[in-house]
C-alpha atoms as a PDB file:
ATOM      1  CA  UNK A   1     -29.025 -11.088  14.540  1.00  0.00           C
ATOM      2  CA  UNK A   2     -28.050  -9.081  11.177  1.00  0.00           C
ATOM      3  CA  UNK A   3     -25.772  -9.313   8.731  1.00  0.00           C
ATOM      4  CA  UNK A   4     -23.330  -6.937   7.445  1.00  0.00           C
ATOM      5  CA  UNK A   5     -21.245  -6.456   4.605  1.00  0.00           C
ATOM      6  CA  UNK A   6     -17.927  -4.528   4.599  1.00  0.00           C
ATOM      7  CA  UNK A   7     -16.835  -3.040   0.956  1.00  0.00           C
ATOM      8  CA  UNK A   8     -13.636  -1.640   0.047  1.00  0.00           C
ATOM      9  CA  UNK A   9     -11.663  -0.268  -2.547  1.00  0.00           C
ATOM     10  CA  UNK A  10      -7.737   0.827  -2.331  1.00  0.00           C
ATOM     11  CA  UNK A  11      -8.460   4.278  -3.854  1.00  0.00           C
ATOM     12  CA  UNK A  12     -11.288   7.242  -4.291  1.00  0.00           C
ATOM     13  CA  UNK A  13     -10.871   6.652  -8.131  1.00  0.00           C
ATOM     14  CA  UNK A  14     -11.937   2.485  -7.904  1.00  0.00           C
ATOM     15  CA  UNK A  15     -15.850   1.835  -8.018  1.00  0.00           C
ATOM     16  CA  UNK A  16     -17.753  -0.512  -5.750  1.00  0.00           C
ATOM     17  CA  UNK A  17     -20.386  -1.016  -8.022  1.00  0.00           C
ATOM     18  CA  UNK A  18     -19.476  -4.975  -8.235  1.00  0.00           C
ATOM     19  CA  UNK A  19     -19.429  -5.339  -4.689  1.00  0.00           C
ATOM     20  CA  UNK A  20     -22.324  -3.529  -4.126  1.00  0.00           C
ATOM     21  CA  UNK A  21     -23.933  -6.032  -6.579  1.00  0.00           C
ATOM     22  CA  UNK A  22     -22.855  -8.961  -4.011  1.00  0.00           C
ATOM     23  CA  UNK A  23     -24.411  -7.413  -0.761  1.00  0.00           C
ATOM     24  CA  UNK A  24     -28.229  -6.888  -3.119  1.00  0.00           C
ATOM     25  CA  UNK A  25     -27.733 -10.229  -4.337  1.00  0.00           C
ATOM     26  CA  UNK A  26     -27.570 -11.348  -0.303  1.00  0.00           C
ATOM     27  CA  UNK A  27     -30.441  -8.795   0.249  1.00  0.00           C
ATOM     28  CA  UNK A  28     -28.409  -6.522   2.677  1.00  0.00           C
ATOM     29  CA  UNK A  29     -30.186  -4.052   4.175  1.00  0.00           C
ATOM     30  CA  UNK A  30     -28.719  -0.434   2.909  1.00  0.00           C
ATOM     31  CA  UNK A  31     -27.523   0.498   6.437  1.00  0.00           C
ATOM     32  CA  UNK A  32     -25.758  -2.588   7.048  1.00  0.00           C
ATOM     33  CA  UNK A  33     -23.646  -1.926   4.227  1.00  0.00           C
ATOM     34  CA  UNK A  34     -20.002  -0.127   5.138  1.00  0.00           C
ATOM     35  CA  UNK A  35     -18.337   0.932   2.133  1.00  0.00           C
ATOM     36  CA  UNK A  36     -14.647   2.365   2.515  1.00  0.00           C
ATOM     37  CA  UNK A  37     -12.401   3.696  -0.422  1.00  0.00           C
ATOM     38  CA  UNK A  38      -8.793   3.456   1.244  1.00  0.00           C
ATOM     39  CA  UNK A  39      -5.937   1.708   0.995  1.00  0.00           C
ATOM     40  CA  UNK A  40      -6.260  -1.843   2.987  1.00  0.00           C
ATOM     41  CA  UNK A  41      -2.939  -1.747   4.149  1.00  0.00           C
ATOM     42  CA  UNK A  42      -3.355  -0.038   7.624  1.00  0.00           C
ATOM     43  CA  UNK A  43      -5.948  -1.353   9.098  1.00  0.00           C
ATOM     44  CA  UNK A  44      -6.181   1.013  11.995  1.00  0.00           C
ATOM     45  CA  UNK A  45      -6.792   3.932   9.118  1.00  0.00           C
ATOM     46  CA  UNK A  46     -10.303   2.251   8.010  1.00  0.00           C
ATOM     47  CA  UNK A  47     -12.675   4.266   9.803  1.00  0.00           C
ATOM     48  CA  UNK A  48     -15.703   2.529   8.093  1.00  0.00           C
ATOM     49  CA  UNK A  49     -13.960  -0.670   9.221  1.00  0.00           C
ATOM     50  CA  UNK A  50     -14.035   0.594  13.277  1.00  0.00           C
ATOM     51  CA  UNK A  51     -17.665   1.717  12.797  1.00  0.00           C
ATOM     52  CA  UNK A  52     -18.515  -1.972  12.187  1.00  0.00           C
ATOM     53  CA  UNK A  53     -16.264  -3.496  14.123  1.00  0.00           C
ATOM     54  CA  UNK A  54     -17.892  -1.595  16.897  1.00  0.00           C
ATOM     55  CA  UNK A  55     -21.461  -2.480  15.373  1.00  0.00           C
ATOM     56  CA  UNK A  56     -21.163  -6.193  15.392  1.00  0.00           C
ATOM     57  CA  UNK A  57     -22.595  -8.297  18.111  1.00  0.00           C
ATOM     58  CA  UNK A  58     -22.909 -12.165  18.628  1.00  0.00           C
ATOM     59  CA  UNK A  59     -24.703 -13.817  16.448  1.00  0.00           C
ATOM     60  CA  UNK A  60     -24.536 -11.019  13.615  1.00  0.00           C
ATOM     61  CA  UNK A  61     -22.727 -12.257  10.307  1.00  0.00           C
ATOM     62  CA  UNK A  62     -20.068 -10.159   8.480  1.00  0.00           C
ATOM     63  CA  UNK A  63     -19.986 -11.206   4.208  1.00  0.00           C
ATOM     64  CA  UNK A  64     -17.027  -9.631   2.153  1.00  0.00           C
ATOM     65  CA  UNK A  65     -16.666 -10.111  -1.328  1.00  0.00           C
ATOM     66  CA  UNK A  66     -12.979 -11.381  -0.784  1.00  0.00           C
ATOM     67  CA  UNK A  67     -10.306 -11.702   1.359  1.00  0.00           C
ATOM     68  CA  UNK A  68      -8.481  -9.335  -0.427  1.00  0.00           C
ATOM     69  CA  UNK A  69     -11.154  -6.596   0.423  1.00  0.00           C
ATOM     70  CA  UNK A  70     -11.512  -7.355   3.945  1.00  0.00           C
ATOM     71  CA  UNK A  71      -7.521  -7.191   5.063  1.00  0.00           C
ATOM     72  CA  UNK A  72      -4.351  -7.045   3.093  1.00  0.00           C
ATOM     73  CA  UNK A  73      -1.999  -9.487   4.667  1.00  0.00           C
ATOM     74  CA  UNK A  74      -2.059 -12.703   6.991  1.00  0.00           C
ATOM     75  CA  UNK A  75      -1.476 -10.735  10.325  1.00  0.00           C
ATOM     76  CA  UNK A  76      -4.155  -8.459   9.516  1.00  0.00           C
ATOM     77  CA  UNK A  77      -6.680 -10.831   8.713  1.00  0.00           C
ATOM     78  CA  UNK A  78      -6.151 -13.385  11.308  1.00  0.00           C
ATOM     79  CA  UNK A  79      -6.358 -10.606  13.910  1.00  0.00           C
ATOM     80  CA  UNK A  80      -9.918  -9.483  12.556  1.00  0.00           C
ATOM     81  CA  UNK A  81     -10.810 -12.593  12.448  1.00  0.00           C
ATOM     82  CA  UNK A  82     -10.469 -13.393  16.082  1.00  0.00           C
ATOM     83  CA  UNK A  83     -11.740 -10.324  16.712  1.00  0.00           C
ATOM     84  CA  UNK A  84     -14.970 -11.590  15.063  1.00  0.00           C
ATOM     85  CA  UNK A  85     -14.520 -14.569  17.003  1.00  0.00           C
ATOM     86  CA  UNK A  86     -14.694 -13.370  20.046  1.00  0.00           C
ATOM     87  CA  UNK A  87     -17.732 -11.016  19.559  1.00  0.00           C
ATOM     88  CA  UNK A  88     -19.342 -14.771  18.545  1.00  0.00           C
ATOM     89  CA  UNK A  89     -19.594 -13.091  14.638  1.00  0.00           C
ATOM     90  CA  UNK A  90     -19.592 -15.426  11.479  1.00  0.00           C
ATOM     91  CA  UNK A  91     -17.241 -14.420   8.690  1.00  0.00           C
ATOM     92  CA  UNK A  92     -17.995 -15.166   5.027  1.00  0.00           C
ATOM     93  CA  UNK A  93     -15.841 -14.367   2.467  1.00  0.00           C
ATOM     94  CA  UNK A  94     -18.027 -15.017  -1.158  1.00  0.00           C
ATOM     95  CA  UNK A  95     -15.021 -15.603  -3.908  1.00  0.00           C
ATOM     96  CA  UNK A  96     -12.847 -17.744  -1.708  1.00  0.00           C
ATOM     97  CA  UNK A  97     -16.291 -19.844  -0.091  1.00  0.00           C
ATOM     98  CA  UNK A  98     -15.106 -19.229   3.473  1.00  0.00           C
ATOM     99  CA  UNK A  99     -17.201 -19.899   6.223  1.00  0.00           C
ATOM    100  CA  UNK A 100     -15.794 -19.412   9.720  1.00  0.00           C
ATOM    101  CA  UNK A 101     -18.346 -21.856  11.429  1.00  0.00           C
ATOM    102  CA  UNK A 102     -16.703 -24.651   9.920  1.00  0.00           C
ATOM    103  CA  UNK A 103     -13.191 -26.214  10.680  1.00  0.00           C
ATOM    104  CA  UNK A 104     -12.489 -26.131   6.798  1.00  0.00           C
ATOM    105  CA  UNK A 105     -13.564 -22.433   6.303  1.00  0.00           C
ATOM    106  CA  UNK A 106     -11.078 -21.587   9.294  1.00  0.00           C
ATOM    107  CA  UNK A 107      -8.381 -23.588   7.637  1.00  0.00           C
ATOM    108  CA  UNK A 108      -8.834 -22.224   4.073  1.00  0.00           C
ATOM    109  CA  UNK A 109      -9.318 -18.679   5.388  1.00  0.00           C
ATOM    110  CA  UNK A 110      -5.557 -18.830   6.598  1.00  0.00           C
ATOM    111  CA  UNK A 111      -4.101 -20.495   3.663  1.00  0.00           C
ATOM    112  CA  UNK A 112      -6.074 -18.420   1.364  1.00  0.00           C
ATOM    113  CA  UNK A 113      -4.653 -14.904   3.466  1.00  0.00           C
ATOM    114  CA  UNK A 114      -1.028 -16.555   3.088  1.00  0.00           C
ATOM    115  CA  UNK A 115      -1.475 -16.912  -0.732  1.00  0.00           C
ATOM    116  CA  UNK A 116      -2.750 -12.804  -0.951  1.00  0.00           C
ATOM    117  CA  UNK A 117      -0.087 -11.908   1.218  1.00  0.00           C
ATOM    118  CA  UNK A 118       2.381 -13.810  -0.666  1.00  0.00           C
ATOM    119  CA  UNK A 119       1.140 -11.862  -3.945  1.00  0.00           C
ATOM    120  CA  UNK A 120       1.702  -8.888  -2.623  1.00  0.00           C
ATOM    121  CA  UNK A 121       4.604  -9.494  -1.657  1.00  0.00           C
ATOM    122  CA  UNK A 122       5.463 -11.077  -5.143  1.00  0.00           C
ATOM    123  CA  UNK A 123       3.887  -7.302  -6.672  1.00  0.00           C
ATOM    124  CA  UNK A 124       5.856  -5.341  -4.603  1.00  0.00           C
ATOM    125  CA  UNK A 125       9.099  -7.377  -5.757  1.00  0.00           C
ATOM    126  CA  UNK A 126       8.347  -6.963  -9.281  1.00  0.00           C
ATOM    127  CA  UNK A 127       7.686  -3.457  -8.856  1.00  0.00           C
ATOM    128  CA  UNK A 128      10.785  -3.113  -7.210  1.00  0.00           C
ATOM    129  CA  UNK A 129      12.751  -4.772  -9.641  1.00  0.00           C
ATOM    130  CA  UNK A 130      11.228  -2.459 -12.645  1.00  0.00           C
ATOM    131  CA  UNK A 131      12.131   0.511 -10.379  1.00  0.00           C
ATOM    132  CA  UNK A 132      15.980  -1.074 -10.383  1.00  0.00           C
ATOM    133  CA  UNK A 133      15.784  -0.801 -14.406  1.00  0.00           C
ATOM    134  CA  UNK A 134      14.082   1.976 -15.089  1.00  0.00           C
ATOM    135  CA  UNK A 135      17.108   3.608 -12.898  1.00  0.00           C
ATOM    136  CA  UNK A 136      19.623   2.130 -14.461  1.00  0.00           C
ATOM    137  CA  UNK A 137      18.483   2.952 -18.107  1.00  0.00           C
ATOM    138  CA  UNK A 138      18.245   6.669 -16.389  1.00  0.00           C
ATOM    139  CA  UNK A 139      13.958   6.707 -17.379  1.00  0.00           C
ATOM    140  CA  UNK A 140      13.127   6.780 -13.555  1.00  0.00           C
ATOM    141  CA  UNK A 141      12.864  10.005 -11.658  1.00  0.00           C
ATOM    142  CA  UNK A 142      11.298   9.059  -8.475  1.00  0.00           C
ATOM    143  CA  UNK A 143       8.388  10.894  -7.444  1.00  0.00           C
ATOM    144  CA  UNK A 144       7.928  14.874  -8.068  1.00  0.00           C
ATOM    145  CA  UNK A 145       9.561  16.980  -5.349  1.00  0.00           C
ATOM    146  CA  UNK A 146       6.733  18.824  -3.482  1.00  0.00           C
ATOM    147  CA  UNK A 147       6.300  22.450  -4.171  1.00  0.00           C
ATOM    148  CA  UNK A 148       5.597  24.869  -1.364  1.00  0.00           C
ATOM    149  CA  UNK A 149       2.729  26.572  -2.016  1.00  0.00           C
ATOM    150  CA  UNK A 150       3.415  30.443  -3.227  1.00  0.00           C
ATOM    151  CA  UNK A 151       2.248  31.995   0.082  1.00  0.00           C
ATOM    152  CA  UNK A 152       4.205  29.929   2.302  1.00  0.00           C
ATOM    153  CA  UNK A 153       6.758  32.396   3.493  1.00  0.00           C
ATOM    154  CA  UNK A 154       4.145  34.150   4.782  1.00  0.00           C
ATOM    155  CA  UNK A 155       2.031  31.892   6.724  1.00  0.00           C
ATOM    156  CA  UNK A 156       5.466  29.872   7.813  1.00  0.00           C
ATOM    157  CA  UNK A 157       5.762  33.294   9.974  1.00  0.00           C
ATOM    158  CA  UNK A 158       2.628  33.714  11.271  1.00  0.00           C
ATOM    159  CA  UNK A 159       3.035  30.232  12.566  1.00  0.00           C
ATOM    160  CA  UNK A 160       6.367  30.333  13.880  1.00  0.00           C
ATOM    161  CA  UNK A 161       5.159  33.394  15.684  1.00  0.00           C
ATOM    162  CA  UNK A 162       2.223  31.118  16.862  1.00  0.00           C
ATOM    163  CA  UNK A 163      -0.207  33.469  15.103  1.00  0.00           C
ATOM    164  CA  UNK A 164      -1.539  31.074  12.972  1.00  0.00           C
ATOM    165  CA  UNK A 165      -1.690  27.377  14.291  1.00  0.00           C
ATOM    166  CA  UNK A 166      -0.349  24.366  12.095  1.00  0.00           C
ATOM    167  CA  UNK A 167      -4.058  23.036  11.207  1.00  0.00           C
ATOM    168  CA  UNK A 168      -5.231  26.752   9.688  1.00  0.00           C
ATOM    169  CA  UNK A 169      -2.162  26.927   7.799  1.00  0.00           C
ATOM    170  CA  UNK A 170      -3.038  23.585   5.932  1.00  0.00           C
ATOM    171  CA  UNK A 171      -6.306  24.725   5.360  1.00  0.00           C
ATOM    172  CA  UNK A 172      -5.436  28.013   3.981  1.00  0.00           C
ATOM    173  CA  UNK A 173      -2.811  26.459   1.784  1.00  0.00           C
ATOM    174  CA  UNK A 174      -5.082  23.231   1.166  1.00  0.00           C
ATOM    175  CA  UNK A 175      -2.484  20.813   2.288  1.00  0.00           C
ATOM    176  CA  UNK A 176      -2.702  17.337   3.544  1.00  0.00           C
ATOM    177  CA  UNK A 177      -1.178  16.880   7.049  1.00  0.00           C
ATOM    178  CA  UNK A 178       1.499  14.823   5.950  1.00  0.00           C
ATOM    179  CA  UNK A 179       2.638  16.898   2.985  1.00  0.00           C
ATOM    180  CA  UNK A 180       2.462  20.097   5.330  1.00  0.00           C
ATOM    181  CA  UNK A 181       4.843  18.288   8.053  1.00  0.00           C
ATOM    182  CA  UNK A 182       7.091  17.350   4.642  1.00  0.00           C
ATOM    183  CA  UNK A 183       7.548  20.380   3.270  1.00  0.00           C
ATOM    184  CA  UNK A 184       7.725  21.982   7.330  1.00  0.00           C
ATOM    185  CA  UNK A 185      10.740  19.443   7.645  1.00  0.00           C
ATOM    186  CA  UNK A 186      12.516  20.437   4.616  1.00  0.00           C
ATOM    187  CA  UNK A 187      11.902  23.718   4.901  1.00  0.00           C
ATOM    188  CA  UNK A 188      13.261  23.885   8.231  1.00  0.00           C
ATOM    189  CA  UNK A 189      16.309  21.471   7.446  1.00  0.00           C
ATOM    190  CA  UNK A 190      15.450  18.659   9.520  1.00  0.00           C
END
């Protein structure tokens, strides 16, 4: 039996330097620490996440320093949860005292993932509604267009030619994959 704990942040800027104080204080081996700087919002994005997934076995324990780091909305965490229930894996969560071995931790662990998706959902509102404003007083301007890259007439060839495939083309014009498909779809008119 071991015990894990999963970290996460939303972005490669955040630190996990408090976390990473939680799994020391619970004397967590350095390997059995997963650490993940991505957004929480797709689950099935969180590599680190799959590794342990894959890792656990009955009897091992899984500790998160919250809720909040562990999934981002009810659906997601009720599914990981069972997950963990099936491999026979206990689930702490530290700042909301959740213990999955009890009848109250299971009960608190889904009201608790209602109320965090339910502030979300109250963020994203608000957000929304300062968007609506900033619009209407003219201030907003959306996010900057994308810019092709200054040598992209002349890879776009090579690759419509199929001299150059999709995947060297980002590389040689360091694009992500989605902005390359982007500024491919525009550039084509699609």
């Amino acid at each position: 039996m071991q015990t894990y704990f999963y970290i996460r942040v939303s972005t490669k800027e955040q630190n996990t330097a408090r976390q990473e104080v939680k799994a020391k204080e619970h004397n967590i081996p350095v390997e059995n620490v997963f650490i993940e700087k991505v957004s929480g919002k797709n689950v099935t994005d969180r590599v680190m996440l799959k590794r342990l997934m894959d890792k656990l076995h009955r009897g091992d324990k899984l500790i998160v320093e919250s809720i909040s780091r562990f999934a981002r909305n009810t659906k997601d965490l009720l599914s990981l949860v069972e997950q963990l229930k099936e491999k026979g894996v206990e689930f702490i969560s530290l700042k909301e005292s959740i213990d999955t071995t009890t009848p109250t931790g299971k009960f608190m662990l889904t009201v608790f993932a209602a109320v965090a998706e339910l502030e979300r959902d109250y963020i994203l509102d608000r957000q929304k509604e300062g968007i609506a404003i900033a619009k209407e007083q003219g201030k907003y301007k959306g996010r900057k267009a994308i810019e092709y890259p200054v040598q992209w007439d002349k890879y776009y060839k090579l690759y419509k030619n199929n001299s150059l495939k999709a995947v060297d083309m980002m590389k040689i014009l360091e694009l992500k994959k989605t902005t390359f498909y982007k500024l491919l779809k525009a550039y084509e008119g699609n």
